[in-house]
Each structure stands twice: as C-alpha cells, then as structure tokens.
C-alpha atoms as a PDB file:
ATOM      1  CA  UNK A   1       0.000   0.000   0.000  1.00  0.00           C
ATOM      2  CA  UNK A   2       0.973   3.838  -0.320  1.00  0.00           C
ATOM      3  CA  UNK A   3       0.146   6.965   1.007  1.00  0.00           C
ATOM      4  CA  UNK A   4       1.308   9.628  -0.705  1.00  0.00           C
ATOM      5  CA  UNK A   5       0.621  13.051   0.500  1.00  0.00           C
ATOM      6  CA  UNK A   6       1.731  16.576  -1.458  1.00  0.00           C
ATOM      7  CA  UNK A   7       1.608  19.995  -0.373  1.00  0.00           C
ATOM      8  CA  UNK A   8       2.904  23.103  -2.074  1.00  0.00           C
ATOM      9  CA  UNK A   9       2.288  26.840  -1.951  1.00  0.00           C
ATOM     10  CA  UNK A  10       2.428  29.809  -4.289  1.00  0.00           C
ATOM     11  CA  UNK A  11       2.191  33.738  -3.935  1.00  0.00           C
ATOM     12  CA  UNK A  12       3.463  36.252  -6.411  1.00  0.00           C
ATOM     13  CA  UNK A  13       1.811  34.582  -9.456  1.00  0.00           C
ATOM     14  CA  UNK A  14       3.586  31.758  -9.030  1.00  0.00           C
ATOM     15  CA  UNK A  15       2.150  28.022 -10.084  1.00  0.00           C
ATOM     16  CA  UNK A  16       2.334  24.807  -8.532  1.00  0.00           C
ATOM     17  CA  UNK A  17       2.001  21.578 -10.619  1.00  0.00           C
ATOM     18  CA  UNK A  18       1.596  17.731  -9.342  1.00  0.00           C
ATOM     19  CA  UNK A  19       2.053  14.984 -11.384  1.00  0.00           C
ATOM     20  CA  UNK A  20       2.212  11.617  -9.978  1.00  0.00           C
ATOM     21  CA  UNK A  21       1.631   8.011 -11.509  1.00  0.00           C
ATOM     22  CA  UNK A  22       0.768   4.990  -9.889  1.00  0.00           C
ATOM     23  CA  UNK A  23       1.416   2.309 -11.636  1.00  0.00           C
ATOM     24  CA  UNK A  24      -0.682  -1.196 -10.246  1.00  0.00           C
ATOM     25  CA  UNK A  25       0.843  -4.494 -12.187  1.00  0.00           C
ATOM     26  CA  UNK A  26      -0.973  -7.783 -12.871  1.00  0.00           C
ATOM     27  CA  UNK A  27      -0.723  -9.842  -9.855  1.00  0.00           C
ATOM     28  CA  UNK A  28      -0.656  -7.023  -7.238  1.00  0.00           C
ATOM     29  CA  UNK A  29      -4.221  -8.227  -5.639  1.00  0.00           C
ATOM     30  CA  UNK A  30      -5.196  -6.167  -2.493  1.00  0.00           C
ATOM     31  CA  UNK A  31      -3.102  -3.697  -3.414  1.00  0.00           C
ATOM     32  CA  UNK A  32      -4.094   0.448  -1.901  1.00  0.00           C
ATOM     33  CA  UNK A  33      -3.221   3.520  -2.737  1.00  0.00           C
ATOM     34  CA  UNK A  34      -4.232   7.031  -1.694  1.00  0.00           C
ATOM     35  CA  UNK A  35      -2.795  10.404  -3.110  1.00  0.00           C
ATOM     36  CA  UNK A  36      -3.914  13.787  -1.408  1.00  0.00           C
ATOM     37  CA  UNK A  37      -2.980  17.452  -3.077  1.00  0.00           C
ATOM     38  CA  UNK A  38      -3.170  19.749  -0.635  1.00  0.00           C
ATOM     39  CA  UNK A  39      -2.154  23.264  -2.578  1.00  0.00           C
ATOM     40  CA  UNK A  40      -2.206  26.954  -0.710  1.00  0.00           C
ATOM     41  CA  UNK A  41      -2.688  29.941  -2.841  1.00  0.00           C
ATOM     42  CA  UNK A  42      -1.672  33.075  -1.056  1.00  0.00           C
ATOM     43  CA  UNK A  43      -2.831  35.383  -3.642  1.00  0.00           C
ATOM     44  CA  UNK A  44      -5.629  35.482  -6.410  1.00  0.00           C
ATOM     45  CA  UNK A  45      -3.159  35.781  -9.297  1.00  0.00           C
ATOM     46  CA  UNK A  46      -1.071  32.183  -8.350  1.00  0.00           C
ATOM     47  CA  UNK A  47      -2.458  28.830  -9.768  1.00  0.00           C
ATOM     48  CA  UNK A  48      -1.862  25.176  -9.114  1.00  0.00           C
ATOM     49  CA  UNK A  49      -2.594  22.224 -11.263  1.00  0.00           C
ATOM     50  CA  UNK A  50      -2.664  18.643 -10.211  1.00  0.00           C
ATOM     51  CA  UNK A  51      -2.208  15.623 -13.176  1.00  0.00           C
ATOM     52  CA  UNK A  52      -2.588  12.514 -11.998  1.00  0.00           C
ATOM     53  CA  UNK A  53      -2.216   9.606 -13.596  1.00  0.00           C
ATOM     54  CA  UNK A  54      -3.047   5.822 -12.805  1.00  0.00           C
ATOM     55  CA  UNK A  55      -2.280   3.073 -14.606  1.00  0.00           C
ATOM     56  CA  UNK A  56      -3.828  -0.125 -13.002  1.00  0.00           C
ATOM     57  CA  UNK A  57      -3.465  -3.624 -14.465  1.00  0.00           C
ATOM     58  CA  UNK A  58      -5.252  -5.616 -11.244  1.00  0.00           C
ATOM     59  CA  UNK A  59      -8.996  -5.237 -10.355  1.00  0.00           C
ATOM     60  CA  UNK A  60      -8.744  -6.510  -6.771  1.00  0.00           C
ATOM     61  CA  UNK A  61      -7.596  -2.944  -5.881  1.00  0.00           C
ATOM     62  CA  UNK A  62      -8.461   0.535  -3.936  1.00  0.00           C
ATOM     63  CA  UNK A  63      -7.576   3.703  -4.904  1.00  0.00           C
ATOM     64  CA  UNK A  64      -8.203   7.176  -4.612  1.00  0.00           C
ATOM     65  CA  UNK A  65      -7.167  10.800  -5.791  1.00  0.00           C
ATOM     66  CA  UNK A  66      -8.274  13.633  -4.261  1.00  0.00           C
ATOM     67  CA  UNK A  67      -7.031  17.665  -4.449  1.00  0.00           C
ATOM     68  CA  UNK A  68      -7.700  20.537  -2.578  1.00  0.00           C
ATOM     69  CA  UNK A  69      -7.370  24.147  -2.948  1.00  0.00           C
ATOM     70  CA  UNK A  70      -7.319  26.787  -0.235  1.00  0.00           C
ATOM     71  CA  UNK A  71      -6.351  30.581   0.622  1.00  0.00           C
ATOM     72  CA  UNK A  72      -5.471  31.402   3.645  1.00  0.00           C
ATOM     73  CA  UNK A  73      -8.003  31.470   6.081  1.00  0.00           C
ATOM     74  CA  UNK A  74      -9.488  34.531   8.613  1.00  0.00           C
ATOM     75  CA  UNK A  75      -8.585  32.235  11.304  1.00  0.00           C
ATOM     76  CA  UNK A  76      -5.023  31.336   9.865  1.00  0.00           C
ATOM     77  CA  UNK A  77      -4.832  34.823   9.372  1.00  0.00           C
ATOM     78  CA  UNK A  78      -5.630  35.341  12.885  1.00  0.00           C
ATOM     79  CA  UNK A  79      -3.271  32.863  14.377  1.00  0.00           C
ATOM     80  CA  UNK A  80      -0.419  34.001  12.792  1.00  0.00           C
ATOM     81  CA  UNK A  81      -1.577  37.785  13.973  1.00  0.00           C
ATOM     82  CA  UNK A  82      -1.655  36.765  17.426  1.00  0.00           C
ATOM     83  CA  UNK A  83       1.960  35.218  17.337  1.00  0.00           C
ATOM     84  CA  UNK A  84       3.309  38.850  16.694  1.00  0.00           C
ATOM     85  CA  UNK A  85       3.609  38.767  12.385  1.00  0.00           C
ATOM     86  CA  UNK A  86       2.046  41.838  10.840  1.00  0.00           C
ATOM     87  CA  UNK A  87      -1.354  41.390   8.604  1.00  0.00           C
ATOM     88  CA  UNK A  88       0.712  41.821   5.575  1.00  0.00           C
ATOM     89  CA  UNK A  89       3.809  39.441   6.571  1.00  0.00           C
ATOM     90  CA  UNK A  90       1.154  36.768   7.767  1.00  0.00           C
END
C-alpha cells in the first residue's frame, strides 16, 4: 500500500504543478493507494494544477485521488496575527 501526500504553496503569481503516476501491475491483488494534493494559494493571481495519472493492471484494488485548494483562512490569518507577524507578513 501507499500513502502519498503533497503539499505546495504559491504567492506572487507563481504556479504549482503535481504529477504523480501509480502504476498497479498484474498480480498485485489487495493492493491500496491514496494520493492527497493539498495546494495553498496566497494570492488570487497564483495557480496550481494537479495531473494525476493511474495506470492499473489488477482489479482486486483501492484507490483514490483527491485535491484541494485553499487561501489562507481569517482564522489562519488570525493565528499568525496573534503570534506577533504583521497582517501583511502573515
């Protein structure tokens, strides 16, 4: 089995990409896997794409993909605040 997890951030315009294959061979019954993209975007002109790709050769398997996208939150925003950073800096 295999758990893989991927996080990444961008500001400034910048863009984050994932791509990731899983490859399953004949044989491999019972086999799991999970992937999770977790990407921050600090600012509304930065992007972040996520490709995966699975290539399974078995059906006695689990998988799963999933992908999230997230700004920073009033109560990240908050927290950081409250340890002394500056509304900008945080």
């Amino acid at each position: 089995s295999s758990n893989i997890v991927s996080k990444s951030v961008a500001r400034g315009g910048g863009r984050t990409s994932y791509r990731g294959l899983i490859e399953v061979g004949e044989g491999a019954q019972g086999a799991k896997s999970n992937v999770l993209c977790d990407a921050l975007l600090v600012d509304t002109i930065s992007r972040s794409d996520t490709y995966p790709y699975v290539d399974v050769r078995e059906d006695d398997v689990s998988m799963g993909h999933e992908a999230t996208v997230s700004k920073v939150s009033d109560d990240q925003l908050f927290y950081l605040m409250s340890r002394g950073l500056t509304e900008f800096e945080a």
